[in-house]
PDB file of N, CA and C in Angstrom:
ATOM      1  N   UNK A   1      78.326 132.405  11.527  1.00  0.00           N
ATOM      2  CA  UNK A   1      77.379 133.298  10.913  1.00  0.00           C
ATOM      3  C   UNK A   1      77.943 133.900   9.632  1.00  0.00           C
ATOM      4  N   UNK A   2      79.326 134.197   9.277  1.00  0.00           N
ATOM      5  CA  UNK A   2      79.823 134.971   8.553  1.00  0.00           C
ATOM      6  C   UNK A   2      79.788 133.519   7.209  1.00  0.00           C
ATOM      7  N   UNK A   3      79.595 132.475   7.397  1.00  0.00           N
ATOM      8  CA  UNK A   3      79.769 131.408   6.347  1.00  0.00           C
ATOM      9  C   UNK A   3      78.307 131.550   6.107  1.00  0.00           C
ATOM     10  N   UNK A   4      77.225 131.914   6.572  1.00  0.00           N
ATOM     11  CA  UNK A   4      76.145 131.998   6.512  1.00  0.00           C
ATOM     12  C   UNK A   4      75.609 132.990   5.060  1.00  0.00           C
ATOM     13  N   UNK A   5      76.522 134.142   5.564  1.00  0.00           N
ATOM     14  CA  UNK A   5      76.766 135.274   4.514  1.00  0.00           C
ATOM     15  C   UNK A   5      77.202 135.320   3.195  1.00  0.00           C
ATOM     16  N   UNK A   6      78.473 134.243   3.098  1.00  0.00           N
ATOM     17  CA  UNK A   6      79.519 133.869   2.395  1.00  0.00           C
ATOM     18  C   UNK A   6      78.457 132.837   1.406  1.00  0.00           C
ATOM     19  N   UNK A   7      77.716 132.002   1.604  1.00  0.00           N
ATOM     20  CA  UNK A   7      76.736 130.818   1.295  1.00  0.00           C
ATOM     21  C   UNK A   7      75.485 131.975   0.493  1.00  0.00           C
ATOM     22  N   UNK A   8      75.524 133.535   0.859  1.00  0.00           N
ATOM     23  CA  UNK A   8      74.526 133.716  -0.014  1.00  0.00           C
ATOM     24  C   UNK A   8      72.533 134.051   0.647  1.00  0.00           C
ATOM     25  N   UNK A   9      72.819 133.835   2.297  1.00  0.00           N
ATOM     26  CA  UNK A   9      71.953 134.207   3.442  1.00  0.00           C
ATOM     27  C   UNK A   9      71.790 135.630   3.189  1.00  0.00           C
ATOM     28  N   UNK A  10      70.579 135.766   3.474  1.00  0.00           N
ATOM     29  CA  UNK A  10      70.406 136.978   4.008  1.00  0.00           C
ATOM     30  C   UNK A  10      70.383 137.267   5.500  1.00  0.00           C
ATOM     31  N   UNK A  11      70.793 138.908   6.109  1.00  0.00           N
ATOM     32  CA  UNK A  11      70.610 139.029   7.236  1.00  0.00           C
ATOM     33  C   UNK A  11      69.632 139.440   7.966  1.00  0.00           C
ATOM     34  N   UNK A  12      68.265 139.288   8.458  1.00  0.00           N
ATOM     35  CA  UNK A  12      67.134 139.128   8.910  1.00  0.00           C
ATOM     36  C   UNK A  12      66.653 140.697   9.886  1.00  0.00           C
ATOM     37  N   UNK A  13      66.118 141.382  10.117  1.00  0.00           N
ATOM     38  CA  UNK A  13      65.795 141.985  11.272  1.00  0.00           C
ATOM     39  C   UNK A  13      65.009 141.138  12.446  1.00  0.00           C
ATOM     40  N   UNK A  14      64.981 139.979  12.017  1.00  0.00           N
ATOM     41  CA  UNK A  14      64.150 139.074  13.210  1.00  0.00           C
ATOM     42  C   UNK A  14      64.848 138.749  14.142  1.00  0.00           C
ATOM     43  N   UNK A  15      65.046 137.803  15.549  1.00  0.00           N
ATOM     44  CA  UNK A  15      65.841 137.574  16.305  1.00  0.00           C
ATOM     45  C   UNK A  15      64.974 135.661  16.652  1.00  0.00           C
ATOM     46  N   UNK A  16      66.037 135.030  16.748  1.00  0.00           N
ATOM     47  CA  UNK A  16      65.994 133.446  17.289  1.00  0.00           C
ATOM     48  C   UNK A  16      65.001 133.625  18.946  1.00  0.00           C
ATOM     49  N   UNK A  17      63.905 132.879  18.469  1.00  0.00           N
ATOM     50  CA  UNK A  17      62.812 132.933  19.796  1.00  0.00           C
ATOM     51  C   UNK A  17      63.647 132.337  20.948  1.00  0.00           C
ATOM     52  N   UNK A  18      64.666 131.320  20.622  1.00  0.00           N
ATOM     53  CA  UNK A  18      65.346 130.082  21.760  1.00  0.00           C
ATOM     54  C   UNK A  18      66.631 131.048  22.514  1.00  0.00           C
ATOM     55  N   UNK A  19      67.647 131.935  21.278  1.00  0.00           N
ATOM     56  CA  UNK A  19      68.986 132.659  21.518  1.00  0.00           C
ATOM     57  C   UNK A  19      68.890 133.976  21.666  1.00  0.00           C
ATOM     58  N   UNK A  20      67.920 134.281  21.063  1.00  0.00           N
ATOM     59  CA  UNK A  20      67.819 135.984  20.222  1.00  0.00           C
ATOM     60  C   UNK A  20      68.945 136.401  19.551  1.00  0.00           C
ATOM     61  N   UNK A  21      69.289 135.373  18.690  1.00  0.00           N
ATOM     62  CA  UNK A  21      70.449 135.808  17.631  1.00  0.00           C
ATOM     63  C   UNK A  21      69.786 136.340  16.361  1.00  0.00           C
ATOM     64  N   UNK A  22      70.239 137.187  15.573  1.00  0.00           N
ATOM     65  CA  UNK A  22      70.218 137.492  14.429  1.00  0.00           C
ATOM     66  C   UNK A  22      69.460 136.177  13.676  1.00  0.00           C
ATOM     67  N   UNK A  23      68.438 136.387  13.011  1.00  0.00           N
ATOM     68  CA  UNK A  23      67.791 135.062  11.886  1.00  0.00           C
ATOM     69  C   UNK A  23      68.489 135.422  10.406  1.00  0.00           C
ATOM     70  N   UNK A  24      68.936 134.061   9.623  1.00  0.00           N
ATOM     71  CA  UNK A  24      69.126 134.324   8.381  1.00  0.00           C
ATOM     72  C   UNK A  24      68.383 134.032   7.447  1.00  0.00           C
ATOM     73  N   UNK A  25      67.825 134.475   5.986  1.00  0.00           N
ATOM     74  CA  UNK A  25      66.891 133.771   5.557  1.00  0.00           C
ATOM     75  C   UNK A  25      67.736 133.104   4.406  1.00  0.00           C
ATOM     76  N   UNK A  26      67.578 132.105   4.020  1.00  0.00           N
ATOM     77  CA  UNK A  26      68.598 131.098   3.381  1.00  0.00           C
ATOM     78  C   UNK A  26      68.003 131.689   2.223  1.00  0.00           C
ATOM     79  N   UNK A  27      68.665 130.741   1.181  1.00  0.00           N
ATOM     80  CA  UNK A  27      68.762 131.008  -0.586  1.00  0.00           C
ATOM     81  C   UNK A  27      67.106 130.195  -0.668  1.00  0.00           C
ATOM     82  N   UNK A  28      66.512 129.276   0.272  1.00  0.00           N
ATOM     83  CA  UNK A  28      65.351 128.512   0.226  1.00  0.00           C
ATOM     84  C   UNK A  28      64.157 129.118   0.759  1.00  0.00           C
ATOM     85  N   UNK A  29      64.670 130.345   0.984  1.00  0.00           N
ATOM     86  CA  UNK A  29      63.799 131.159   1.808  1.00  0.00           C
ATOM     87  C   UNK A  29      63.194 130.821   3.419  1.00  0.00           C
ATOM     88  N   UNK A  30      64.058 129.949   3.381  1.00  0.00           N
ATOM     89  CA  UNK A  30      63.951 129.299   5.345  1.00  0.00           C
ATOM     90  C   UNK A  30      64.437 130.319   6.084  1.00  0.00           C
ATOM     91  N   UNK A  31      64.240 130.694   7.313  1.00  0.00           N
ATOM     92  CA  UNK A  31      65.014 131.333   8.455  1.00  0.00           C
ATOM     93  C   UNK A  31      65.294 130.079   9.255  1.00  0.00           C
ATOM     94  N   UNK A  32      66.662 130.660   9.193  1.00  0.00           N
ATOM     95  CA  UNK A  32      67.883 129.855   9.960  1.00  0.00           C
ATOM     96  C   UNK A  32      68.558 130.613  11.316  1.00  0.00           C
ATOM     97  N   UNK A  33      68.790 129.940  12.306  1.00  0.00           N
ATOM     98  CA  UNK A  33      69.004 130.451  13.339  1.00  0.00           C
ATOM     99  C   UNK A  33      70.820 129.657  13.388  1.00  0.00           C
ATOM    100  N   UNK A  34      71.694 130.812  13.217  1.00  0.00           N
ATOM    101  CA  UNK A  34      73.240 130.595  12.972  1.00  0.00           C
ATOM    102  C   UNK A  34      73.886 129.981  14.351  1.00  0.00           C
ATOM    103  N   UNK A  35      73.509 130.538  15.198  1.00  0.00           N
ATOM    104  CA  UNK A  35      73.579 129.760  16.805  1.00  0.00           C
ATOM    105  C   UNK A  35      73.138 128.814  16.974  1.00  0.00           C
ATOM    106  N   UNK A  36      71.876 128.728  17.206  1.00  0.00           N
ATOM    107  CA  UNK A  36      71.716 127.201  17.705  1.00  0.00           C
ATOM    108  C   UNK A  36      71.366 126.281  16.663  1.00  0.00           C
ATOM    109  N   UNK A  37      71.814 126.494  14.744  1.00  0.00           N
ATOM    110  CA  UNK A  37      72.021 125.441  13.764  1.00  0.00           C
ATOM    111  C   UNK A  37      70.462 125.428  13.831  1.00  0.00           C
ATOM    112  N   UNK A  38      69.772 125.739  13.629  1.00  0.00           N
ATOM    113  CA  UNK A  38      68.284 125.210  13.726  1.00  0.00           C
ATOM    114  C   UNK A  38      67.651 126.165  12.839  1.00  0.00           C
ATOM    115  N   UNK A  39      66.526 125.027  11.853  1.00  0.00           N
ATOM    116  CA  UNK A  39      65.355 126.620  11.496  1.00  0.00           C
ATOM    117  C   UNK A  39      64.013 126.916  12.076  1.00  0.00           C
ATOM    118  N   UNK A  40      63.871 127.842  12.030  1.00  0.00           N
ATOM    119  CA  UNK A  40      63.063 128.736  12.569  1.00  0.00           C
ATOM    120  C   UNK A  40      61.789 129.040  12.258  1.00  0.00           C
ATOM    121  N   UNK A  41      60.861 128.675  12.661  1.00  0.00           N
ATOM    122  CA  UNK A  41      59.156 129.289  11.689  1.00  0.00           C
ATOM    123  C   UNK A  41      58.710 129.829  12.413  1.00  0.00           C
ATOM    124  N   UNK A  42      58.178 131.088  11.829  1.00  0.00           N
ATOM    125  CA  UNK A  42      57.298 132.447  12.161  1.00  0.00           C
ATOM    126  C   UNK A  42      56.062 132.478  12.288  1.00  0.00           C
ATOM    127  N   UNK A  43      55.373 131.898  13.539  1.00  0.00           N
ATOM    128  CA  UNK A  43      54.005 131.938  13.008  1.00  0.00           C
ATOM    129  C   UNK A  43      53.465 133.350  13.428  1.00  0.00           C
ATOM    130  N   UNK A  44      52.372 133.795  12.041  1.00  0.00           N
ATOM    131  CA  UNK A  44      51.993 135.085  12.577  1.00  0.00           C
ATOM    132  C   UNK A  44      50.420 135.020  13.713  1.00  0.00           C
ATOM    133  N   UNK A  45      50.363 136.028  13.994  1.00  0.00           N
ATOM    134  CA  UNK A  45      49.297 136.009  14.481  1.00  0.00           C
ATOM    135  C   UNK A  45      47.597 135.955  13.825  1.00  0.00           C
ATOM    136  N   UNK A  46      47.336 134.426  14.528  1.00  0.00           N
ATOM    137  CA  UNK A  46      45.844 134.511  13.688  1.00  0.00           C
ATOM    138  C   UNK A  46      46.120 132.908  12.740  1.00  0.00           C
ATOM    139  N   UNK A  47      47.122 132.549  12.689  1.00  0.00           N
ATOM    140  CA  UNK A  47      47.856 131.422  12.251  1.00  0.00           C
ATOM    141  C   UNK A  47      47.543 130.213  13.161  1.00  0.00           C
ATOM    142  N   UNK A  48      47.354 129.060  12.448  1.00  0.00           N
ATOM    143  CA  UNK A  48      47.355 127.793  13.331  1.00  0.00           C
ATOM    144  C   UNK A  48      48.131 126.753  13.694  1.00  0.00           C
ATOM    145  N   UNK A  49      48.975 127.423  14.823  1.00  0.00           N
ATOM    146  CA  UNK A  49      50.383 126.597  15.156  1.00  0.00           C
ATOM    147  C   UNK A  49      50.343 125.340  14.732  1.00  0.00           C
ATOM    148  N   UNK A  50      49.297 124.771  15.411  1.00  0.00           N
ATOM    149  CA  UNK A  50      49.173 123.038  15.305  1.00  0.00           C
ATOM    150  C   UNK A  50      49.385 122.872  13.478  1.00  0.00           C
ATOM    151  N   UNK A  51      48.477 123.538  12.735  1.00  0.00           N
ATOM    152  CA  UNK A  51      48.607 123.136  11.519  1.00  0.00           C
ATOM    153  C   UNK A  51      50.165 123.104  10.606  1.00  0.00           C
ATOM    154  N   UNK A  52      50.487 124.451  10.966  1.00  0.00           N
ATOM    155  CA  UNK A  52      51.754 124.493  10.412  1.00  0.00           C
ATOM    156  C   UNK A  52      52.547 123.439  11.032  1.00  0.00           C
ATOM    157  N   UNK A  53      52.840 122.941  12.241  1.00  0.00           N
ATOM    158  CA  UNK A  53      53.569 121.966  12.889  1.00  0.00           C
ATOM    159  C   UNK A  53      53.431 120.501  12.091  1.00  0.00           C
ATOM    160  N   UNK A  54      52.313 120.387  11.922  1.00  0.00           N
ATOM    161  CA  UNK A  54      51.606 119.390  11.322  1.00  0.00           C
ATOM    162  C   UNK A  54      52.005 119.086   9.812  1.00  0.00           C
ATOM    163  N   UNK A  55      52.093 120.504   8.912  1.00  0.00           N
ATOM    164  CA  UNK A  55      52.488 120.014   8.106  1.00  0.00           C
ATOM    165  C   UNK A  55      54.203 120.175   7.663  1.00  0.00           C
ATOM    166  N   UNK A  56      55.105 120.286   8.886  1.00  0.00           N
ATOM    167  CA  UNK A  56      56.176 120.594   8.702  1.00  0.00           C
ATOM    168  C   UNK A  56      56.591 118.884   9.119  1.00  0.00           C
ATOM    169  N   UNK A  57      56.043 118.475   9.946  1.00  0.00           N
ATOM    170  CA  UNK A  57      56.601 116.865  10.536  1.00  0.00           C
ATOM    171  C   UNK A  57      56.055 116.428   9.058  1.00  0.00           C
ATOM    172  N   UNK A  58      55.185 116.179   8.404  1.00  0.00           N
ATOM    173  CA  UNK A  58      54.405 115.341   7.199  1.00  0.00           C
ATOM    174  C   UNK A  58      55.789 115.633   6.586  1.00  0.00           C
ATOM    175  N   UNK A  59      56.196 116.913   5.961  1.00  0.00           N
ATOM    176  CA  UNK A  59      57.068 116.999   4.991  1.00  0.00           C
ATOM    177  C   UNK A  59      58.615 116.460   5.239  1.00  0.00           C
ATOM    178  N   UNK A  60      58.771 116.158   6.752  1.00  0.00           N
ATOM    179  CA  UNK A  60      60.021 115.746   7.085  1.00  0.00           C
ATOM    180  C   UNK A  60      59.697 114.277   7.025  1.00  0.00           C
ATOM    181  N   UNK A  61      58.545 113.955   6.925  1.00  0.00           N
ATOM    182  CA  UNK A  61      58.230 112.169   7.072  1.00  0.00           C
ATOM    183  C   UNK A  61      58.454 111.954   5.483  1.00  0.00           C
ATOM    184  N   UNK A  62      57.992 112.507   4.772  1.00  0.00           N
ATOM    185  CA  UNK A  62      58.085 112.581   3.447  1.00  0.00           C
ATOM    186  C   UNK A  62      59.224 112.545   2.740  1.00  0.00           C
ATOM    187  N   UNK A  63      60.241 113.101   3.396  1.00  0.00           N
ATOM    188  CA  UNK A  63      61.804 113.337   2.849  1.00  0.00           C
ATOM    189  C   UNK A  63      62.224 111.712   3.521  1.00  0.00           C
ATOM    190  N   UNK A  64      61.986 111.620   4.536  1.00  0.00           N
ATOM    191  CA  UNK A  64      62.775 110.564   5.103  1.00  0.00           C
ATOM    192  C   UNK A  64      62.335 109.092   4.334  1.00  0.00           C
ATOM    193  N   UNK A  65      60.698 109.042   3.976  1.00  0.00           N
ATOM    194  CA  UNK A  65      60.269 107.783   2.916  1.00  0.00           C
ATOM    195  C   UNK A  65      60.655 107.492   1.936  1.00  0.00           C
ATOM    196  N   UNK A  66      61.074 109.182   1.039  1.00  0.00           N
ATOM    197  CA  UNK A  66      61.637 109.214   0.036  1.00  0.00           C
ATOM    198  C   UNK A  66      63.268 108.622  -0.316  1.00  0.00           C
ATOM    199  N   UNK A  67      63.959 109.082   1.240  1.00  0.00           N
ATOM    200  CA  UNK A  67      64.952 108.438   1.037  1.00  0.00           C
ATOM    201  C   UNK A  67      65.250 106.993   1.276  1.00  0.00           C
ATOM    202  N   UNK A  68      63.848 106.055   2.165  1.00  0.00           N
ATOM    203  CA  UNK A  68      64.140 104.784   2.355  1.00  0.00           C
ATOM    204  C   UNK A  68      63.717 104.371   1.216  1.00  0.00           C
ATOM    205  N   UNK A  69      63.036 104.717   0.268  1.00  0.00           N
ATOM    206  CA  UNK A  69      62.559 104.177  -1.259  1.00  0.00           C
ATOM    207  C   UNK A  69      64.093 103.747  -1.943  1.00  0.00           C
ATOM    208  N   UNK A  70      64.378 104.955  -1.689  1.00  0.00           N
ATOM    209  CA  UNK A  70      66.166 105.028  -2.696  1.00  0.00           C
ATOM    210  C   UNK A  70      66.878 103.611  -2.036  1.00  0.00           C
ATOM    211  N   UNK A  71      66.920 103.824  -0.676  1.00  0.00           N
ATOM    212  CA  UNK A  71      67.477 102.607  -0.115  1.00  0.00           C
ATOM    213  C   UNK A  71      67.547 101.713  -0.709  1.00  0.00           C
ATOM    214  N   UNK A  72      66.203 101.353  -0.865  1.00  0.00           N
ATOM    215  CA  UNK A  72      65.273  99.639  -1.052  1.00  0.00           C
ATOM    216  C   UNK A  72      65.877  99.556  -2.463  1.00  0.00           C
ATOM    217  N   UNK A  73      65.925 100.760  -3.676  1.00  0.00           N
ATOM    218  CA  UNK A  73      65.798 100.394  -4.649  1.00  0.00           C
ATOM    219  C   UNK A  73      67.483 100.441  -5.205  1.00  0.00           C
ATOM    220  N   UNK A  74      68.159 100.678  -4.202  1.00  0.00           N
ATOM    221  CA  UNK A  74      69.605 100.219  -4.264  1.00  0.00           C
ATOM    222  C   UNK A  74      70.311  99.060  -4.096  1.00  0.00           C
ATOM    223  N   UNK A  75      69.057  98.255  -2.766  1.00  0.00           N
ATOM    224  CA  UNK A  75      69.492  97.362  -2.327  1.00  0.00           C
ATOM    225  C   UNK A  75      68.750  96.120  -3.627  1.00  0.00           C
ATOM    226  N   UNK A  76      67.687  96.659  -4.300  1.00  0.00           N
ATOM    227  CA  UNK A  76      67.258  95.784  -5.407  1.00  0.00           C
ATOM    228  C   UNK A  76      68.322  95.293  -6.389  1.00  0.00           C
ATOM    229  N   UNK A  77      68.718  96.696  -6.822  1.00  0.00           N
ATOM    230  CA  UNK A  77      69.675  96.038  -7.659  1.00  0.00           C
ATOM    231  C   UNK A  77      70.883  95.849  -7.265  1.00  0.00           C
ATOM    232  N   UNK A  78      71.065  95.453  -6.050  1.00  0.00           N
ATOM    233  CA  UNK A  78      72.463  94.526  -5.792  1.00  0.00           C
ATOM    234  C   UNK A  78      72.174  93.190  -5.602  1.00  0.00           C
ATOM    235  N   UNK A  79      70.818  92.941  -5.460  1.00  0.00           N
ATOM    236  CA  UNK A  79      70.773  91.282  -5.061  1.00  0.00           C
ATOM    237  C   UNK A  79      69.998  91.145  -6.244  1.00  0.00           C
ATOM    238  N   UNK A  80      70.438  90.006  -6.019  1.00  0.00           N
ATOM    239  CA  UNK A  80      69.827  88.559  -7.051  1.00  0.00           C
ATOM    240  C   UNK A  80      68.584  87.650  -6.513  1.00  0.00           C
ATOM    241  N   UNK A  81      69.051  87.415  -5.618  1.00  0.00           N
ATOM    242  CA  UNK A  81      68.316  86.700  -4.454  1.00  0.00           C
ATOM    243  C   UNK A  81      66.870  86.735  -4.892  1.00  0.00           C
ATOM    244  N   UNK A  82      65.911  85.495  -5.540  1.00  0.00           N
ATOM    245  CA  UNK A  82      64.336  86.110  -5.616  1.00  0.00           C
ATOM    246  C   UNK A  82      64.342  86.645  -3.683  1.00  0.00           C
ATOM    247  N   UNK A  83      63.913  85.451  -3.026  1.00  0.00           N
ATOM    248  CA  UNK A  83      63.566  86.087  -1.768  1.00  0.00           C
ATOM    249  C   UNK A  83      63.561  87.139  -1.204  1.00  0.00           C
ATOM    250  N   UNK A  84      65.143  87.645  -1.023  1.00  0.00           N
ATOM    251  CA  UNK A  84      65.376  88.979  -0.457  1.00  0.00           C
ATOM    252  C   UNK A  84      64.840  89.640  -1.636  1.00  0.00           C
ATOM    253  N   UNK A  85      64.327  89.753  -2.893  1.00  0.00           N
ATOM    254  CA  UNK A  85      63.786  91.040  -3.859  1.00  0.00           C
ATOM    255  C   UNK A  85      61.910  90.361  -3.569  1.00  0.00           C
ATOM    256  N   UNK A  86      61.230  89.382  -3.004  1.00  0.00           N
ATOM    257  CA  UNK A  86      60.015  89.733  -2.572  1.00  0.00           C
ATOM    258  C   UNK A  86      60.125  90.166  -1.204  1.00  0.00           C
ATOM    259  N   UNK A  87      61.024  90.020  -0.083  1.00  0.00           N
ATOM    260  CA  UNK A  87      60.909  91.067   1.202  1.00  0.00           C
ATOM    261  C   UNK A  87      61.010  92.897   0.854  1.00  0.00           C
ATOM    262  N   UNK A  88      62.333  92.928  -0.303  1.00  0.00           N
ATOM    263  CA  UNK A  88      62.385  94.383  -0.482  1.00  0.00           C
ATOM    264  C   UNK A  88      61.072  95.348  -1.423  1.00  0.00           C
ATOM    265  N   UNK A  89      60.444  94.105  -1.942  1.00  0.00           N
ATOM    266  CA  UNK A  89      59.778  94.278  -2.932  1.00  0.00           C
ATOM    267  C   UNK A  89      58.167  94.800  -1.951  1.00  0.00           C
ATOM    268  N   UNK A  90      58.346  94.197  -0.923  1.00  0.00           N
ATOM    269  CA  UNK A  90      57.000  94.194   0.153  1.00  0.00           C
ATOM    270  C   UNK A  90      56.886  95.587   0.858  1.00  0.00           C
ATOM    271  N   UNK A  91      58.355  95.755   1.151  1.00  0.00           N
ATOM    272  CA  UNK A  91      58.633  97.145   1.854  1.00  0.00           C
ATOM    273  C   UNK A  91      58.563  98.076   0.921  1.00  0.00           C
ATOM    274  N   UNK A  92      58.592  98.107  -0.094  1.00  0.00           N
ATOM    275  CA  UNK A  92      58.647  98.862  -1.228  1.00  0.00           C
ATOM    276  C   UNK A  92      57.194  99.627  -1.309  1.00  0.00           C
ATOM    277  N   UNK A  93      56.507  98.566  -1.382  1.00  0.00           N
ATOM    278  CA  UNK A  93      54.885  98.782  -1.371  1.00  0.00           C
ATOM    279  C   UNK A  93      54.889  99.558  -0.550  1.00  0.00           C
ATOM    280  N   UNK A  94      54.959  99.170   0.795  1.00  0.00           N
ATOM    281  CA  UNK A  94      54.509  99.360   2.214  1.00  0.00           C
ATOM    282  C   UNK A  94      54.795 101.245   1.944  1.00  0.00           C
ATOM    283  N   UNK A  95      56.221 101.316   2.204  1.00  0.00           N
ATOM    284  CA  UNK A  95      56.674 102.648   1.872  1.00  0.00           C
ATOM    285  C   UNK A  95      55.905 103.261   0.922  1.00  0.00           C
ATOM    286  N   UNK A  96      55.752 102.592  -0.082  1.00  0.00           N
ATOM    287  CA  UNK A  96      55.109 103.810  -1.178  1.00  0.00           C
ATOM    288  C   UNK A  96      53.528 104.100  -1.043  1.00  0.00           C
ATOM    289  N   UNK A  97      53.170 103.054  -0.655  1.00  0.00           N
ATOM    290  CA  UNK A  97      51.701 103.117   0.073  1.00  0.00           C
ATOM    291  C   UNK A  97      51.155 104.169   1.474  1.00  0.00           C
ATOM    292  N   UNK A  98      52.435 104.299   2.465  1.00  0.00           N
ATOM    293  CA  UNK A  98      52.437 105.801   3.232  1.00  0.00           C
ATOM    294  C   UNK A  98      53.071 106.654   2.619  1.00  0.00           C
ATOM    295  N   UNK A  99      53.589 106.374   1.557  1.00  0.00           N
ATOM    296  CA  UNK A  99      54.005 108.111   1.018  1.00  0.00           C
ATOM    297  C   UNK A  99      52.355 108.618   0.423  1.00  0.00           C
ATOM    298  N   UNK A 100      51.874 107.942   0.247  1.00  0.00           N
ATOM    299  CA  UNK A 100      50.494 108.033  -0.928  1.00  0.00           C
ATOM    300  C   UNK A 100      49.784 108.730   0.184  1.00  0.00           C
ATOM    301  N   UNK A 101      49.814 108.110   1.180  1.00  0.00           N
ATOM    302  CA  UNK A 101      48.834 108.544   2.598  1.00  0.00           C
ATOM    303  C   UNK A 101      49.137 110.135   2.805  1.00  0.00           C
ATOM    304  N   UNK A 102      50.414 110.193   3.439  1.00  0.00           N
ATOM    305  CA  UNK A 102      51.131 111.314   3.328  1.00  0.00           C
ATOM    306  C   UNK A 102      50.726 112.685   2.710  1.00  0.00           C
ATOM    307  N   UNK A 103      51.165 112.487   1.132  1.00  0.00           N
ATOM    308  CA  UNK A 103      50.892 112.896   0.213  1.00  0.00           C
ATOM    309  C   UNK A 103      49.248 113.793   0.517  1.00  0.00           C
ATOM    310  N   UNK A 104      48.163 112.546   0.610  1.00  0.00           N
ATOM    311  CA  UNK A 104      46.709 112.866   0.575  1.00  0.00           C
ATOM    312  C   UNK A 104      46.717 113.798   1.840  1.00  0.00           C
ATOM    313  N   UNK A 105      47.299 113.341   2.605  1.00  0.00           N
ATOM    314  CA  UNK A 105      46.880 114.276   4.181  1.00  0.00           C
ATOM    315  C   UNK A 105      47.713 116.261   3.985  1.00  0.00           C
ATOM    316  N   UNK A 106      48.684 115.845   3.209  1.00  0.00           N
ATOM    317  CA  UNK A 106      49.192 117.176   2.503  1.00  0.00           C
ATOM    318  C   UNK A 106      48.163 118.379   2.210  1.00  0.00           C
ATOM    319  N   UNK A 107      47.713 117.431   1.427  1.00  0.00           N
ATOM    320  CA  UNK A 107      46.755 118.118   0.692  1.00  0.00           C
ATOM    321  C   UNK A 107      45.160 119.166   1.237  1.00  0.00           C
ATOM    322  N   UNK A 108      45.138 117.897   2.320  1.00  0.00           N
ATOM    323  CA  UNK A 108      43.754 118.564   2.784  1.00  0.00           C
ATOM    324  C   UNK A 108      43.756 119.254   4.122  1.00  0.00           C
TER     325      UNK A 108
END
């Protein structure tokens, strides 16, 4: 917790729903729970769990597409290979075609 501090956290009056530890609110404005490494969302009352849930998995699907893009486009420019660059080239699509999805469902 004290590296928590040291990093620039703030110290919360809230308490961890799972530990009831102290919440920190990061430099990202996340609450972070220093015990059990995990963050934390507040839903208030009158709020729509499902939605917020909903769009917290989208944005973690989103990070994770983003990083298989990088993948693909690392693995492009190491090969030569036409073949293997129309398989990577397919997934490429594929990926960027559910980020697009993604993206739209963000939104609405």
């Amino acid at each position: 917790m004290a590296n928590l501090l040291r990093q620039g956290s703030t110290l919360t009056d809230l308490s961890c729903p799972s530990c009831s530890s102290p919440l920190f609110r990061l430099k990202n404005k996340a609450l972070w729970c220093g015990k059990c490494e995990k963050r934390v969302i507040v839903i208030k009352e009158g709020e729509d769990a499902q939605k917020i849930t909903s769009k917290m998995a989208l944005e973690k699907l989103e990070i994770t597409l983003l990083k298989k893009v990088q993948e693909i486009q690392n693995k492009m420019e190491e090969t030569e290979n036409v073949e293997d660059l129309q398989k990577l080239s397919t997934a490429l699509s594929e990926l960027l075609d559910n980020l697009a999805k993604i993206r739209e469902m963000k939104e609405n």
